[in-house]
PDB file of N, CA and C in Angstrom:
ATOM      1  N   UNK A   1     -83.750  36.784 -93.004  1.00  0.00           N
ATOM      2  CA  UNK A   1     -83.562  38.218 -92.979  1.00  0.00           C
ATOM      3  C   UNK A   1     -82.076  38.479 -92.797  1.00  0.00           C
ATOM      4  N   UNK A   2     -81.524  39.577 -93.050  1.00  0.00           N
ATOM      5  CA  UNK A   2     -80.448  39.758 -93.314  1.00  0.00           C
ATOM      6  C   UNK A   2     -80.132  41.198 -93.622  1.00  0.00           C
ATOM      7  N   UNK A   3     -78.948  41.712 -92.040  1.00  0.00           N
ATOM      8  CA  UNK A   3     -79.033  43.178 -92.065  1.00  0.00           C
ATOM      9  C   UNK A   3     -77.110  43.554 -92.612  1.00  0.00           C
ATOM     10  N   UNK A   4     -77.402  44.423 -93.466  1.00  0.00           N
ATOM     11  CA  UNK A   4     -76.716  45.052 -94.203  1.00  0.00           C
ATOM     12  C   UNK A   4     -76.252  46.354 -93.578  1.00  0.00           C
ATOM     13  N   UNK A   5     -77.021  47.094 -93.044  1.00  0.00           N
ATOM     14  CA  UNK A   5     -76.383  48.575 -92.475  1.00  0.00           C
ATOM     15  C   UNK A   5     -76.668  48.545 -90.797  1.00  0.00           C
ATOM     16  N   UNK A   6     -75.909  49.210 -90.379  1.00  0.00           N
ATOM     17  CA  UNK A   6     -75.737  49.602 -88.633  1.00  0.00           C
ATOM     18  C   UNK A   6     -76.636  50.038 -88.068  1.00  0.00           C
ATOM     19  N   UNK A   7     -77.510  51.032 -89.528  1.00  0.00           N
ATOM     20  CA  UNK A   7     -79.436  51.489 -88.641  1.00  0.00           C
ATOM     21  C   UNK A   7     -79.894  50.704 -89.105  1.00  0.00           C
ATOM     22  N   UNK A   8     -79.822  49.228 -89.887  1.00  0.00           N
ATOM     23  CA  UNK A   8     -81.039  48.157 -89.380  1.00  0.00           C
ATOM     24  C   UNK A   8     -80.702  47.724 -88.456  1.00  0.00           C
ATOM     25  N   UNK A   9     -79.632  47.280 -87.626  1.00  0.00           N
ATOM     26  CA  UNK A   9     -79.141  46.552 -86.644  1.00  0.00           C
ATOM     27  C   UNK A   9     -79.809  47.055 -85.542  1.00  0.00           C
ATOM     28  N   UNK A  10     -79.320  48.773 -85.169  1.00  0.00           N
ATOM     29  CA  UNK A  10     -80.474  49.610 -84.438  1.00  0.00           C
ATOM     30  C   UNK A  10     -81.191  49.058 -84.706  1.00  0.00           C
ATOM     31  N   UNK A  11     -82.190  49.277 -85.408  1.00  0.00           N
ATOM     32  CA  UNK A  11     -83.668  49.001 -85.546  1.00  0.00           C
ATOM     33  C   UNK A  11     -83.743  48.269 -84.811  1.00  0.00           C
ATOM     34  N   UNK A  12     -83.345  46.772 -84.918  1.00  0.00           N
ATOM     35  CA  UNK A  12     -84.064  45.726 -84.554  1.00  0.00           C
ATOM     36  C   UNK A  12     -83.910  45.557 -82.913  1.00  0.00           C
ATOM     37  N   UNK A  13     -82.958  46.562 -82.813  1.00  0.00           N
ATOM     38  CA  UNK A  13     -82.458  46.474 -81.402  1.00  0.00           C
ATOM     39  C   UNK A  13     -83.155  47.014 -80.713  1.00  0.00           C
ATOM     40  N   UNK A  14     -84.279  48.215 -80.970  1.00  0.00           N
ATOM     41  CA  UNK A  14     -84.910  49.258 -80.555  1.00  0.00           C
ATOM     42  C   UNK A  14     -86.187  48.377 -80.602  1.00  0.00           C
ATOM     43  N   UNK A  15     -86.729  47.599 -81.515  1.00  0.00           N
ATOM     44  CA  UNK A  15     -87.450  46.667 -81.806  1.00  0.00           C
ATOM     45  C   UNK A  15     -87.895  45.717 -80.859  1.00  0.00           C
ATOM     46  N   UNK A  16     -86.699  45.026 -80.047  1.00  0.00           N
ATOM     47  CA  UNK A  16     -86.403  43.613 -79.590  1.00  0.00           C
ATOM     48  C   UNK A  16     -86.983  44.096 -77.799  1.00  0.00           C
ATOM     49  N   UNK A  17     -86.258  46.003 -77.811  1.00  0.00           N
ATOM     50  CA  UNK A  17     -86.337  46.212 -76.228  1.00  0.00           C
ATOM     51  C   UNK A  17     -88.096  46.258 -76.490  1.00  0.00           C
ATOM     52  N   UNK A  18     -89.031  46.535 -77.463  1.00  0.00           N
ATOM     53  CA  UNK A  18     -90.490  47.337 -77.354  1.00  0.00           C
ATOM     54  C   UNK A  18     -90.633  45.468 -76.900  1.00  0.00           C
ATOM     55  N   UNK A  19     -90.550  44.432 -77.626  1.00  0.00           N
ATOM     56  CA  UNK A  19     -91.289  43.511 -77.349  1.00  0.00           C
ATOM     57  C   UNK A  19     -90.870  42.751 -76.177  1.00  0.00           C
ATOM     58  N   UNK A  20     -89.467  43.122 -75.608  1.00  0.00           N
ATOM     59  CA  UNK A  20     -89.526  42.486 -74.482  1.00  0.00           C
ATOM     60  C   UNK A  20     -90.325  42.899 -73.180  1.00  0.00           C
ATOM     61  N   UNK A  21     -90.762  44.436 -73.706  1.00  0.00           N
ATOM     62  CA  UNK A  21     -91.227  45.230 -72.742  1.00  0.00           C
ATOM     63  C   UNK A  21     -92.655  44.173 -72.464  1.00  0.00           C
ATOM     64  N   UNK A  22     -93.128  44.705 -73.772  1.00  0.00           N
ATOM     65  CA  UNK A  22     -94.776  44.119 -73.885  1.00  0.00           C
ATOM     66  C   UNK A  22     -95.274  42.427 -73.350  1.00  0.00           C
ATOM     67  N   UNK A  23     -94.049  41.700 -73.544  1.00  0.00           N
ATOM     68  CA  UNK A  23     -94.027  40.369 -72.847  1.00  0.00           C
ATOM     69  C   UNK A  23     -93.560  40.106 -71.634  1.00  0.00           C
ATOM     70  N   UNK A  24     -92.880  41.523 -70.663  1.00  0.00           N
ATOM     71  CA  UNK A  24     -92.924  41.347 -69.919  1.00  0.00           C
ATOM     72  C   UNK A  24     -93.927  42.061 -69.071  1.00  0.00           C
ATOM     73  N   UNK A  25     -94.435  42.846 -69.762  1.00  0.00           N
ATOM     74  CA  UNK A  25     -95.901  43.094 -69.088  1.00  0.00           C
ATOM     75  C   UNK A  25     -97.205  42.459 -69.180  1.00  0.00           C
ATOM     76  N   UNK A  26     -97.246  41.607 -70.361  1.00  0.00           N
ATOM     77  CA  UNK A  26     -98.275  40.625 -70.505  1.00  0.00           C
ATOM     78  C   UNK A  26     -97.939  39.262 -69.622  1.00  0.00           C
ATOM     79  N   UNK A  27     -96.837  39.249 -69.101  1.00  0.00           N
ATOM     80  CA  UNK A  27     -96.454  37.990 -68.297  1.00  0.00           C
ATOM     81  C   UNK A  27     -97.418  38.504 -66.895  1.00  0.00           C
ATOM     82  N   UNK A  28     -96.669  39.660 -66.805  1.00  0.00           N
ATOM     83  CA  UNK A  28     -97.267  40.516 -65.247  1.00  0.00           C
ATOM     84  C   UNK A  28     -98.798  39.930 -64.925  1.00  0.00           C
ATOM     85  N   UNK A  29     -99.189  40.674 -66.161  1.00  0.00           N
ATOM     86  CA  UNK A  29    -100.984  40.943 -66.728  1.00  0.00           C
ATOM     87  C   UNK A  29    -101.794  39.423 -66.203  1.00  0.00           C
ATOM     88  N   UNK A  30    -100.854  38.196 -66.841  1.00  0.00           N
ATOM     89  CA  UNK A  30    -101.772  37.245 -66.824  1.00  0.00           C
ATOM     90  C   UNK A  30    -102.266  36.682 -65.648  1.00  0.00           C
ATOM     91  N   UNK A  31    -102.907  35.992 -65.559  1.00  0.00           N
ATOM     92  CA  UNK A  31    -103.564  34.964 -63.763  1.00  0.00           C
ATOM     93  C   UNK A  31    -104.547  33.810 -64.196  1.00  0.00           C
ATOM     94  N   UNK A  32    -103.991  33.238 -64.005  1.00  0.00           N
ATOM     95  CA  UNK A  32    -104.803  31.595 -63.963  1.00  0.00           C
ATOM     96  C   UNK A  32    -106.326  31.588 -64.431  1.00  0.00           C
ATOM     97  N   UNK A  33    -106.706  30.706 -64.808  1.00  0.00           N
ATOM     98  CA  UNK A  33    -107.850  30.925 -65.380  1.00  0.00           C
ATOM     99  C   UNK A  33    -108.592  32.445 -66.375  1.00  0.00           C
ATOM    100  N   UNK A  34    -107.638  33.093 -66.779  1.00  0.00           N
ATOM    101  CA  UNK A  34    -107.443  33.573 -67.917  1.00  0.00           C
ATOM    102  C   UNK A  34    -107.688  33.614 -69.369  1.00  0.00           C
ATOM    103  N   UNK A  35    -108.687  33.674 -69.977  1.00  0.00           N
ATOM    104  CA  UNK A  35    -108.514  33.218 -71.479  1.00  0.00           C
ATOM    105  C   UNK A  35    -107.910  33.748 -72.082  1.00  0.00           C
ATOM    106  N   UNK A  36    -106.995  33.585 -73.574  1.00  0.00           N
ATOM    107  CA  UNK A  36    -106.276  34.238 -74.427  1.00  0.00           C
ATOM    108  C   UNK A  36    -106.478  35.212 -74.676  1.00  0.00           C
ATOM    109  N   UNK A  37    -108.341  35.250 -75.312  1.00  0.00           N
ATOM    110  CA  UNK A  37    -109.218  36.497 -75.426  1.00  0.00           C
ATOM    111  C   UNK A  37    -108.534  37.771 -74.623  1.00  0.00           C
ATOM    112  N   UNK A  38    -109.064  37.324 -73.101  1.00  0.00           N
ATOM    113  CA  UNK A  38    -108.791  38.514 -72.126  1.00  0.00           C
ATOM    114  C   UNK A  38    -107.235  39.317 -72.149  1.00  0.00           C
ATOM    115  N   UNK A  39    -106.431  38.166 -72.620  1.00  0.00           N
ATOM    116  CA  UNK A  39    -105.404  38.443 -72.675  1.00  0.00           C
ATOM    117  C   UNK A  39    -104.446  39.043 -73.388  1.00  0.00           C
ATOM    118  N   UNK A  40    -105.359  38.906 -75.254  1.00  0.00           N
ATOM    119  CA  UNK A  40    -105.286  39.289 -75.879  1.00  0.00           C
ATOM    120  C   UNK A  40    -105.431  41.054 -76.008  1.00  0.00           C
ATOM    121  N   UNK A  41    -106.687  41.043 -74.901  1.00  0.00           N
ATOM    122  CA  UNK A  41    -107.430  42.616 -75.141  1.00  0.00           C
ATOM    123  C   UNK A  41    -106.301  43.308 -74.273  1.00  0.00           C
ATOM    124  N   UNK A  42    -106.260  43.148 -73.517  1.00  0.00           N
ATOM    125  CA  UNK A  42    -104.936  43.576 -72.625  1.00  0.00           C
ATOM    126  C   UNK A  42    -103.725  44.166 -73.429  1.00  0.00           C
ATOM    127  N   UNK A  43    -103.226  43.055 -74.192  1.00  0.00           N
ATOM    128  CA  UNK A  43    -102.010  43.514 -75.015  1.00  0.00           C
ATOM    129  C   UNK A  43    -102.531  44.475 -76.265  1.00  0.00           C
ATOM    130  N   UNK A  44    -103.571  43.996 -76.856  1.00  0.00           N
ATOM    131  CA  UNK A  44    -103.984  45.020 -77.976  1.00  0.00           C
ATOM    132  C   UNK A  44    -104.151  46.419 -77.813  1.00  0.00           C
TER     133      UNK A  44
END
């Protein structure tokens, strides 16, 4: 991939904060003995 203009760069930047959010709330979310499943439904 390969960004050419200053609002894709945004983008991806605006992009990068949504998924760090979501992985750092699915980190929160998880607990031992956990299945993916459960974990899955959580994030979905």
């Amino acid at each position: 991939m390969s960004i050419s203009k200053e609002s894709e760069l945004e983008g991806m930047k605006r992009v990068s904060e949504v998924v760090a959010t979501t992985l750092r709330l699915m980190r929160e979310h998880a607990k031992v003995g956990m299945s993916t499943k459960e974990l899955d439904n959580f994030g979905g």
